[in-house]
N, C-alpha and C. Protein backbone atom coordinates (compact mmCIF):
# COMPACT_ATOMS: atom_id res chain seq x y z
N UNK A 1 -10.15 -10.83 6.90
CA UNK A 1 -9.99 -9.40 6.94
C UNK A 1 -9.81 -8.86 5.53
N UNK A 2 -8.94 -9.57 4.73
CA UNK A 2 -8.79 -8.93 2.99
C UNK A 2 -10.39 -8.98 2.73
N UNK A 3 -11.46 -9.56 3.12
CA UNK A 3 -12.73 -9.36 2.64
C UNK A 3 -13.16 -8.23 3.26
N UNK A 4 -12.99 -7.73 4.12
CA UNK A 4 -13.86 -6.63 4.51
C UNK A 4 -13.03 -4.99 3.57
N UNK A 5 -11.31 -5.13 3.24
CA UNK A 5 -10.76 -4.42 2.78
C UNK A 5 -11.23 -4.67 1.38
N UNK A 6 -11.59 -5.97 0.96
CA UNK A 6 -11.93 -5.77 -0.91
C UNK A 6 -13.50 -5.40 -1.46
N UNK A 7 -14.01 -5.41 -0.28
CA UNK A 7 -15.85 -5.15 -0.54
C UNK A 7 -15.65 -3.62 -0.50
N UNK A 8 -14.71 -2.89 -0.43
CA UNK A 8 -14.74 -1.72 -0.54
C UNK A 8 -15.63 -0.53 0.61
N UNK A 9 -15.35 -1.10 1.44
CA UNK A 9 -15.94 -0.67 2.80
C UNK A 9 -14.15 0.32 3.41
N UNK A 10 -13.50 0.52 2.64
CA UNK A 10 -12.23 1.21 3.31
C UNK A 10 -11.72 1.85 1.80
N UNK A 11 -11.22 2.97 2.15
CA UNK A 11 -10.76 3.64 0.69
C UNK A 11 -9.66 2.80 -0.13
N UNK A 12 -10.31 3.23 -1.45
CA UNK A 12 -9.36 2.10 -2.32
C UNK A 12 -8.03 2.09 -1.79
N UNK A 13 -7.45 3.57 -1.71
CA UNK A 13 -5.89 3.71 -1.76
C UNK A 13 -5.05 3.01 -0.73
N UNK A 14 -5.73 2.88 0.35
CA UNK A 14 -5.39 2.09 1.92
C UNK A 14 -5.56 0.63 1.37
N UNK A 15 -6.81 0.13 0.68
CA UNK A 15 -6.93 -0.82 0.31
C UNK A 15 -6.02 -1.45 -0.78
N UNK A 16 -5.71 -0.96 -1.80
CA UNK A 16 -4.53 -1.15 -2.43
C UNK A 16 -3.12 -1.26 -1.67
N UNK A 17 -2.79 -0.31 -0.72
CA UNK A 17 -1.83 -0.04 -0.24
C UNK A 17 -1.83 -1.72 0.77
N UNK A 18 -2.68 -1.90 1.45
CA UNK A 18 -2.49 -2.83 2.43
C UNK A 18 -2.26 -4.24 1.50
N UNK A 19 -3.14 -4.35 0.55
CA UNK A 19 -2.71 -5.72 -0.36
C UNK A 19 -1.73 -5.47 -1.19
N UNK A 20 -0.95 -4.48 -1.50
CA UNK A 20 0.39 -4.68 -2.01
C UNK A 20 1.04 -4.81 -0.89
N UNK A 21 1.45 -4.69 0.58
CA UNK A 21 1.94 -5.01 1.81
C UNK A 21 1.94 -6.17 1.86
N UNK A 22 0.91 -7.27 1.62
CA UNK A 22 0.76 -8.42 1.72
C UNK A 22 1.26 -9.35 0.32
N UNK A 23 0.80 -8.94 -0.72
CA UNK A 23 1.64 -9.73 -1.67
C UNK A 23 3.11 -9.25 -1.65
N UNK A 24 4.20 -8.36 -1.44
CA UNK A 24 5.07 -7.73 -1.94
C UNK A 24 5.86 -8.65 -0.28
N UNK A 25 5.51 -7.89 1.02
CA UNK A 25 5.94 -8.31 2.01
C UNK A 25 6.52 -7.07 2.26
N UNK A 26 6.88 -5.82 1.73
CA UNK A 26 7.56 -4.39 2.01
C UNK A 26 7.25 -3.70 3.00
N UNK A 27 8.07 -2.91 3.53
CA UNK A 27 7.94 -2.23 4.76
C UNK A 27 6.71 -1.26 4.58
N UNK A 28 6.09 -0.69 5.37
CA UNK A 28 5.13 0.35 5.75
C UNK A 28 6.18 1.55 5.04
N UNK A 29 6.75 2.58 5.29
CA UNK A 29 7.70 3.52 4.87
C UNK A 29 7.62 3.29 3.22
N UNK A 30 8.73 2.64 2.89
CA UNK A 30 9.00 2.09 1.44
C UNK A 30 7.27 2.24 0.54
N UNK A 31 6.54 1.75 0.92
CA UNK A 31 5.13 1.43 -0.03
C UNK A 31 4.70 2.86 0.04
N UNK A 32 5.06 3.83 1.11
CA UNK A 32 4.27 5.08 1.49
C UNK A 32 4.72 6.37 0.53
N UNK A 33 6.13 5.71 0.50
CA UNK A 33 7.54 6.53 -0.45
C UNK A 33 7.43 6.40 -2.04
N UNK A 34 6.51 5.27 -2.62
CA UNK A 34 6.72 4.54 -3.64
C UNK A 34 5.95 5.97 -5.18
N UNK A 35 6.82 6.33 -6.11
CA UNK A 35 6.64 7.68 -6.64
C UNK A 35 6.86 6.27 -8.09
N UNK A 36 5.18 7.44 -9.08
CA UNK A 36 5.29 7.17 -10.64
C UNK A 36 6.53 6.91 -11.08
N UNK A 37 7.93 7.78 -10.73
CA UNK A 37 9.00 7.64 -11.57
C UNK A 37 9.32 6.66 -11.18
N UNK A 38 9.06 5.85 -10.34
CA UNK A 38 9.74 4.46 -10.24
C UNK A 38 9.74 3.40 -10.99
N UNK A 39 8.12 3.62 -11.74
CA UNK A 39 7.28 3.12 -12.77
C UNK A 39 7.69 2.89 -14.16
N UNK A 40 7.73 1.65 -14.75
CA UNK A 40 8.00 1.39 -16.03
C UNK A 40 6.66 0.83 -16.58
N UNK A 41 6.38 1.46 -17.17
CA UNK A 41 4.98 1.06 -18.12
C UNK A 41 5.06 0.06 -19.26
N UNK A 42 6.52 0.31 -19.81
CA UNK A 42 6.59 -0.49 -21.23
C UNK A 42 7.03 -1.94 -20.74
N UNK A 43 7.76 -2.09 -19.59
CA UNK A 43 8.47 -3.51 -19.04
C UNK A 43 7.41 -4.05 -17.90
N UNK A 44 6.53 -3.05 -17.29
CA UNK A 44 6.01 -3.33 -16.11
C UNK A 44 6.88 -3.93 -14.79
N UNK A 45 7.93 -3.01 -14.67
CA UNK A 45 8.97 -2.96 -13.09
C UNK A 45 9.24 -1.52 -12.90
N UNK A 46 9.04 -1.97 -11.03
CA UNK A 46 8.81 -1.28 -10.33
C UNK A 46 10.35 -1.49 -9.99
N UNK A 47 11.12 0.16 -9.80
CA UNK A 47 12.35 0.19 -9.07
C UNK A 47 11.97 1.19 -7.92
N UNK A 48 12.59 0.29 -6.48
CA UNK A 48 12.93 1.02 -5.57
C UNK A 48 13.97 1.39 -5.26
N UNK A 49 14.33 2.76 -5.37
CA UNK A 49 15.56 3.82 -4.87
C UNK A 49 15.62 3.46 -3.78
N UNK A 50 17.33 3.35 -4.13
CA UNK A 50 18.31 3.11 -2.88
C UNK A 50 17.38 3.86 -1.11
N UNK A 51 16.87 5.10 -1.64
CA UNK A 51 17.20 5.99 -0.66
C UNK A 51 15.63 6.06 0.11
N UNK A 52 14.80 4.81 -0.34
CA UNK A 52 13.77 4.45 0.42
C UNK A 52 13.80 3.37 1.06
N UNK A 53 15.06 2.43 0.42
CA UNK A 53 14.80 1.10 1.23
C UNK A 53 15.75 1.12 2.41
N UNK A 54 14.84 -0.16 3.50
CA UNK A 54 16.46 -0.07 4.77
C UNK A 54 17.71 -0.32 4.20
N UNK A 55 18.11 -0.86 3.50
CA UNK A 55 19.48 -1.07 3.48
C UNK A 55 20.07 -0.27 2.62
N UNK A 56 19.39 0.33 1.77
CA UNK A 56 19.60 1.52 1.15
C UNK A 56 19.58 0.91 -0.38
N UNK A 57 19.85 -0.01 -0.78
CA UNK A 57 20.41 -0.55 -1.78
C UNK A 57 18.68 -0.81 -3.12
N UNK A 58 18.73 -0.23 -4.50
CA UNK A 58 17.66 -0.26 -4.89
C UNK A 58 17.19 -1.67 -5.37
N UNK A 59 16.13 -1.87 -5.38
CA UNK A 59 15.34 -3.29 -5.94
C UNK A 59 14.46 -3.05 -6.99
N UNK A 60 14.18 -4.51 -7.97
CA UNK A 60 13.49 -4.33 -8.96
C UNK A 60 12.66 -5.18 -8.59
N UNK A 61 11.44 -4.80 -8.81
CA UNK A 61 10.27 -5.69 -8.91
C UNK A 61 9.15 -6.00 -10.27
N UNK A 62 9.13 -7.31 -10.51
CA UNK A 62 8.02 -7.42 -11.63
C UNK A 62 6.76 -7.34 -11.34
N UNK A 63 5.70 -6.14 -12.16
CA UNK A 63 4.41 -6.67 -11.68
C UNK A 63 3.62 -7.29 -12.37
N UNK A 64 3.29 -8.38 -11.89
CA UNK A 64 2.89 -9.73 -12.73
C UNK A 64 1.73 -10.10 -11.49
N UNK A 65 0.65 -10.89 -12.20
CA UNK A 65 -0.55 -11.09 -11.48
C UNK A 65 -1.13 -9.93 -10.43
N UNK A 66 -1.06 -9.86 -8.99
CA UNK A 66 -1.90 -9.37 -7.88
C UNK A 66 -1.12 -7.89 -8.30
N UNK A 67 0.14 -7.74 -8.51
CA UNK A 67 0.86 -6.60 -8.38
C UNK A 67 0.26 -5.83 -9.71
N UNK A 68 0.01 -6.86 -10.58
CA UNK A 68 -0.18 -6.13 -12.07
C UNK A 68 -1.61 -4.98 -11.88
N UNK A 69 -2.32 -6.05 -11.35
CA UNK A 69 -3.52 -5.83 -11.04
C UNK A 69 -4.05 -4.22 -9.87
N UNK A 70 -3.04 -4.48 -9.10
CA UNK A 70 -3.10 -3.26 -8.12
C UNK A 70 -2.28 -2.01 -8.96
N UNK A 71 -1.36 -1.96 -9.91
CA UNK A 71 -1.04 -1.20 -10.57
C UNK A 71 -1.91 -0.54 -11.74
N UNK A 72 -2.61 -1.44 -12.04
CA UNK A 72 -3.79 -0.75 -12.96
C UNK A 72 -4.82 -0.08 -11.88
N UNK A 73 -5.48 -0.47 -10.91
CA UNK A 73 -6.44 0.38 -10.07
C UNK A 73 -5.62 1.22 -10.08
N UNK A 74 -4.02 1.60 -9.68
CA UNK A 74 -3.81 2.74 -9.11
C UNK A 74 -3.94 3.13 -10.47
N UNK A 75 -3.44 3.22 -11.42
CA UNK A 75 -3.19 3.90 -13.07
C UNK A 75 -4.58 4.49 -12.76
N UNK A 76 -5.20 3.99 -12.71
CA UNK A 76 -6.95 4.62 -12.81
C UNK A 76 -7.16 5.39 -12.20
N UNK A 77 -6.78 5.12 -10.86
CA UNK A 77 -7.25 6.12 -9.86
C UNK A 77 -6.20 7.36 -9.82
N UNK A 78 -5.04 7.62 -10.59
CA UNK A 78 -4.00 8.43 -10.48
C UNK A 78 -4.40 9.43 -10.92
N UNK A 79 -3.77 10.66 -10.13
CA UNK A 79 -4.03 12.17 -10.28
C UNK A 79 -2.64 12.68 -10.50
N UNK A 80 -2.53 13.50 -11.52
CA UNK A 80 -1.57 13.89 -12.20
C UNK A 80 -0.51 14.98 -11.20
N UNK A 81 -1.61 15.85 -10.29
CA UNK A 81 -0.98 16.55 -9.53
C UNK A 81 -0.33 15.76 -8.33
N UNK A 82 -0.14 14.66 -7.96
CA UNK A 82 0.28 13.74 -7.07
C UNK A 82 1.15 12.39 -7.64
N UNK A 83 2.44 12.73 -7.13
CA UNK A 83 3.67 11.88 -7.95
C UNK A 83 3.23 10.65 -6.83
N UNK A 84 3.14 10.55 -6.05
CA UNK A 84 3.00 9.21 -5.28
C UNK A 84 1.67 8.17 -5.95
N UNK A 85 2.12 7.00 -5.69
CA UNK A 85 1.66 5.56 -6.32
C UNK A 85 0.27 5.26 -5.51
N UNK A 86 0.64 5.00 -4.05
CA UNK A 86 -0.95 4.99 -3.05
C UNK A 86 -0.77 6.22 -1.76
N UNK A 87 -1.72 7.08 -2.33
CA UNK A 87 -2.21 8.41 -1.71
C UNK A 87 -4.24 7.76 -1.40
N UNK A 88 -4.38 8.97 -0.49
CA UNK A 88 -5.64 8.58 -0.16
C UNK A 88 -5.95 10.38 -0.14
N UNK A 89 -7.24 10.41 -0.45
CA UNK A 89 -7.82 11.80 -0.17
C UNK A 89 -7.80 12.45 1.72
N UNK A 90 -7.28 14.05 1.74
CA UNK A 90 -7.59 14.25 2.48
C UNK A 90 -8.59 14.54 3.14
N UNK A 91 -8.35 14.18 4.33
CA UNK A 91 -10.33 14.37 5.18
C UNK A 91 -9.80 14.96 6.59
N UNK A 92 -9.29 15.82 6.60
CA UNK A 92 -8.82 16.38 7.84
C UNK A 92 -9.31 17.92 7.89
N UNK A 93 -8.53 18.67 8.80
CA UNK A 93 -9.05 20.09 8.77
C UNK A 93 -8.62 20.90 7.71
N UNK A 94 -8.91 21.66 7.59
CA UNK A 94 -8.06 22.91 6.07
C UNK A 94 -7.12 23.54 7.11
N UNK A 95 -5.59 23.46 6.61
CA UNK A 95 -4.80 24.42 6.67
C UNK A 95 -4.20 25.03 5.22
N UNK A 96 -2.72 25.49 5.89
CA UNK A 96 -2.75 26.53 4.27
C UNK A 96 -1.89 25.63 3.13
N UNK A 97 -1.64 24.58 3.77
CA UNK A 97 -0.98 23.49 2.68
C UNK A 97 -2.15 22.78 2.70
N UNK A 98 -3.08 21.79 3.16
CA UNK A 98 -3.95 21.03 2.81
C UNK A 98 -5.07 21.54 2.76
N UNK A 99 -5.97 20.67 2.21
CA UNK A 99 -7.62 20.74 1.70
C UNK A 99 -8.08 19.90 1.75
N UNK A 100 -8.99 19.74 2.00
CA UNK A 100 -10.40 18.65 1.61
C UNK A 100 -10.31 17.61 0.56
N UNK A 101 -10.09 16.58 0.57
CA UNK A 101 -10.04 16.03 -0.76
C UNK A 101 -8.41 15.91 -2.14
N UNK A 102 -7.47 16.63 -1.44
CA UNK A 102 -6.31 16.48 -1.82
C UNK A 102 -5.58 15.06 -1.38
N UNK A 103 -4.55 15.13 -2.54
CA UNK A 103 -3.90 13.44 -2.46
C UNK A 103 -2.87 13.87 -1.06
N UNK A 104 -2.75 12.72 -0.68
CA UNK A 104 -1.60 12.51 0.64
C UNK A 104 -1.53 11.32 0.92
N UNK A 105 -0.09 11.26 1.19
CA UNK A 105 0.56 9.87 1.51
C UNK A 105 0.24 9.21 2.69
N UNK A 106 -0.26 7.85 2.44
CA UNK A 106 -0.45 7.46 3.32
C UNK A 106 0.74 6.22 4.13
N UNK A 107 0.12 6.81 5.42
CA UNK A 107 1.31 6.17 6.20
C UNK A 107 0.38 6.00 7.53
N UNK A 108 -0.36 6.49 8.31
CA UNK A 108 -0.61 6.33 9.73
C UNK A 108 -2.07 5.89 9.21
N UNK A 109 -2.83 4.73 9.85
CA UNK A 109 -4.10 4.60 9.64
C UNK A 109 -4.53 3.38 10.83
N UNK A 110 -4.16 3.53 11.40
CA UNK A 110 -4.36 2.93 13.06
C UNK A 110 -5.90 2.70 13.43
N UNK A 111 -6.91 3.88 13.00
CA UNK A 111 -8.09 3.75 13.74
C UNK A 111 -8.73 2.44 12.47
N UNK A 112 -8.53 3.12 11.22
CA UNK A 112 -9.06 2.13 10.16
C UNK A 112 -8.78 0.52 10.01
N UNK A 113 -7.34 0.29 10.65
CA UNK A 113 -6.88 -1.47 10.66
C UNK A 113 -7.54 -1.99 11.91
N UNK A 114 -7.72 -1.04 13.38
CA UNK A 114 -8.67 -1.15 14.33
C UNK A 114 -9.64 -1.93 13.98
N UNK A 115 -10.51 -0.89 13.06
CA UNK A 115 -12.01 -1.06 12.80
C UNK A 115 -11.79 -2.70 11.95
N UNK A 116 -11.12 -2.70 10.65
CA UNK A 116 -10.69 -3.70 9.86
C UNK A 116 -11.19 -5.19 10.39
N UNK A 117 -9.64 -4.93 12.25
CA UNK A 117 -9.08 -5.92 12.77
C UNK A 117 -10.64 -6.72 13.24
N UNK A 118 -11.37 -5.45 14.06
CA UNK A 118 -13.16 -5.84 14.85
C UNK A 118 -14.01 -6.43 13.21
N UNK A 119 -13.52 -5.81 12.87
CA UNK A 119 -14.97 -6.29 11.68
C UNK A 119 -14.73 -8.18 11.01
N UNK A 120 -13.13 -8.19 11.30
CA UNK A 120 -13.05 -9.54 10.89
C UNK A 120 -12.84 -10.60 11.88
N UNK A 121 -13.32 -9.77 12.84
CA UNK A 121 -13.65 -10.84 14.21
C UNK A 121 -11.94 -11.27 14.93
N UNK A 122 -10.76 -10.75 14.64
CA UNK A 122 -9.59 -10.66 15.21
C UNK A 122 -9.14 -10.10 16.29
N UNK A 123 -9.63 -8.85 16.42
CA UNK A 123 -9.92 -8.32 17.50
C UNK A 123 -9.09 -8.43 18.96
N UNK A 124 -9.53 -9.57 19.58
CA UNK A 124 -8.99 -10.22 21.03
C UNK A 124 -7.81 -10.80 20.56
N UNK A 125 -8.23 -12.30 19.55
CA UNK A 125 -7.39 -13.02 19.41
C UNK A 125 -5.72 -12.47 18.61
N UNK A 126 -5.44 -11.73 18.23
CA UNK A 126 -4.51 -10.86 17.93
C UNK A 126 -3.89 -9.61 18.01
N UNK A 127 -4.01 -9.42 19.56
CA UNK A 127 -3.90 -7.39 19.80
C UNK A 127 -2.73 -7.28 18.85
N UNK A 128 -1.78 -7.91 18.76
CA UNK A 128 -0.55 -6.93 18.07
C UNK A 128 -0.49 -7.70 16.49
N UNK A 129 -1.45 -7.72 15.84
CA UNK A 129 -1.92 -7.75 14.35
C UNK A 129 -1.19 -6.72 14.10
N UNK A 130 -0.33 -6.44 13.38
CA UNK A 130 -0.12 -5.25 12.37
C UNK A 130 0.44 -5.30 11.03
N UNK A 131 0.57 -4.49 10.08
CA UNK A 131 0.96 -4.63 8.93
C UNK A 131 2.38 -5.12 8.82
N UNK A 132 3.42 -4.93 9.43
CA UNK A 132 4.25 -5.51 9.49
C UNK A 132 4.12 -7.76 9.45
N UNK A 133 3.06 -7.68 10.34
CA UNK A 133 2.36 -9.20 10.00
C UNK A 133 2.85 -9.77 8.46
N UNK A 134 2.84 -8.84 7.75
CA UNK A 134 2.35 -9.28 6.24
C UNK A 134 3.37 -9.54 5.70
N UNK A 135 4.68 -9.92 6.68
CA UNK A 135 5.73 -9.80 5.70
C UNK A 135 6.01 -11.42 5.49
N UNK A 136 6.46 -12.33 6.59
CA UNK A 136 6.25 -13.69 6.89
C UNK A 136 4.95 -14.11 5.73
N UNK A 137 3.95 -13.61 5.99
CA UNK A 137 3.04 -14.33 4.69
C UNK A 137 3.74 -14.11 3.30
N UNK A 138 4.00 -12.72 3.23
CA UNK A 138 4.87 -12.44 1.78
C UNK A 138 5.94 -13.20 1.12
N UNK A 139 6.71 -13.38 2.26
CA UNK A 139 8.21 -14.50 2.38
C UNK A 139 7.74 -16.00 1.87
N UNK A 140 6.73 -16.40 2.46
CA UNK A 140 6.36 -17.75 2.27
C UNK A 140 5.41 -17.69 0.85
N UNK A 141 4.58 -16.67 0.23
CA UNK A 141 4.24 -16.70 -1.11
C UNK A 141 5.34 -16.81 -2.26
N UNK A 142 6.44 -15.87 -1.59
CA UNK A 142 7.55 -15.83 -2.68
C UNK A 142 8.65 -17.62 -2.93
N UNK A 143 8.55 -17.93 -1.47
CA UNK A 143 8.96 -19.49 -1.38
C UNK A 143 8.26 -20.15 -2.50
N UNK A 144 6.22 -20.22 -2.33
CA UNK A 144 5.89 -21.41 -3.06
C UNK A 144 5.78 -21.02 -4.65
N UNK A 145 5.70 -19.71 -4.65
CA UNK A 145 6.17 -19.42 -6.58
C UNK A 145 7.22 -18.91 -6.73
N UNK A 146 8.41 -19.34 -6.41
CA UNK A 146 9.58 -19.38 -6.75
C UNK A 146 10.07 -18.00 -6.97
């Protein structure tokens, strides 16, 4: 399934967003919450405020390799008018707060991990696949590199 999300067949920002889920192991919420000011450019760590995580309590993270890497796509892809880290363009209707093509946080994308789940042939064999999945893989990456 990360192949059908890295051939770029799904918007970067979801796509970024879902493989930092998987290397990191972080909640859905927390990654959705995750704002530039958290951002250290000169040290490269990421702090999460108390007041996004469950337990409330803030964490530091280094981004080194996969993380480094998804932090530069986003650097690239970042729009100045949008403090959040992975936003995806809007594609919904126009009301008088949104537009066409404006950044927004992403958080609900149900039909797209659907499509994802069918395209990588998972489908049957896993109805309750979800991003939450990714945390157990995360746990056990952080086990074998220490």
């Amino acid at each position: 399934m990360c192949s059908a999300f890295r051939s770029g067949r799904c918007d970067t920002g979801l796509r970024d967003f879902l493989e930092w889920a998987f290397w990191t192991g972080m909640r859905k919420g927390e990654i959705a919450k995750l704002e530039w000011s958290a951002f250290d450019r000169e040290t490269w760590m990421l702090t999460l405020p108390g007041r996004i995580t469950k337990n409330r309590r803030p964490r530091r993270l280094a981004l080194e390799g996969p993380l480094r890497a998804i932090i530069e796509r986003r650097l690239a892809a970042r729009r100045l008018d949008c403090r959040l880290i992975f936003w995806r363009a809007h594609q919904g209707a126009v009301t008088s707060r949104l537009q066409v093509g404006m950044p927004v946080r992403i958080y609900e994308f149900r039909k797209t991990w659907a499509t994802a789940c069918r395209k990588a042939g998972i489908e049957g064999a896993r109805p309750n696949l979800s991003i939450a999945s990714f945390r157990r893989p995360a746990g056990r990456q952080l086990e074998l590199f220490g």
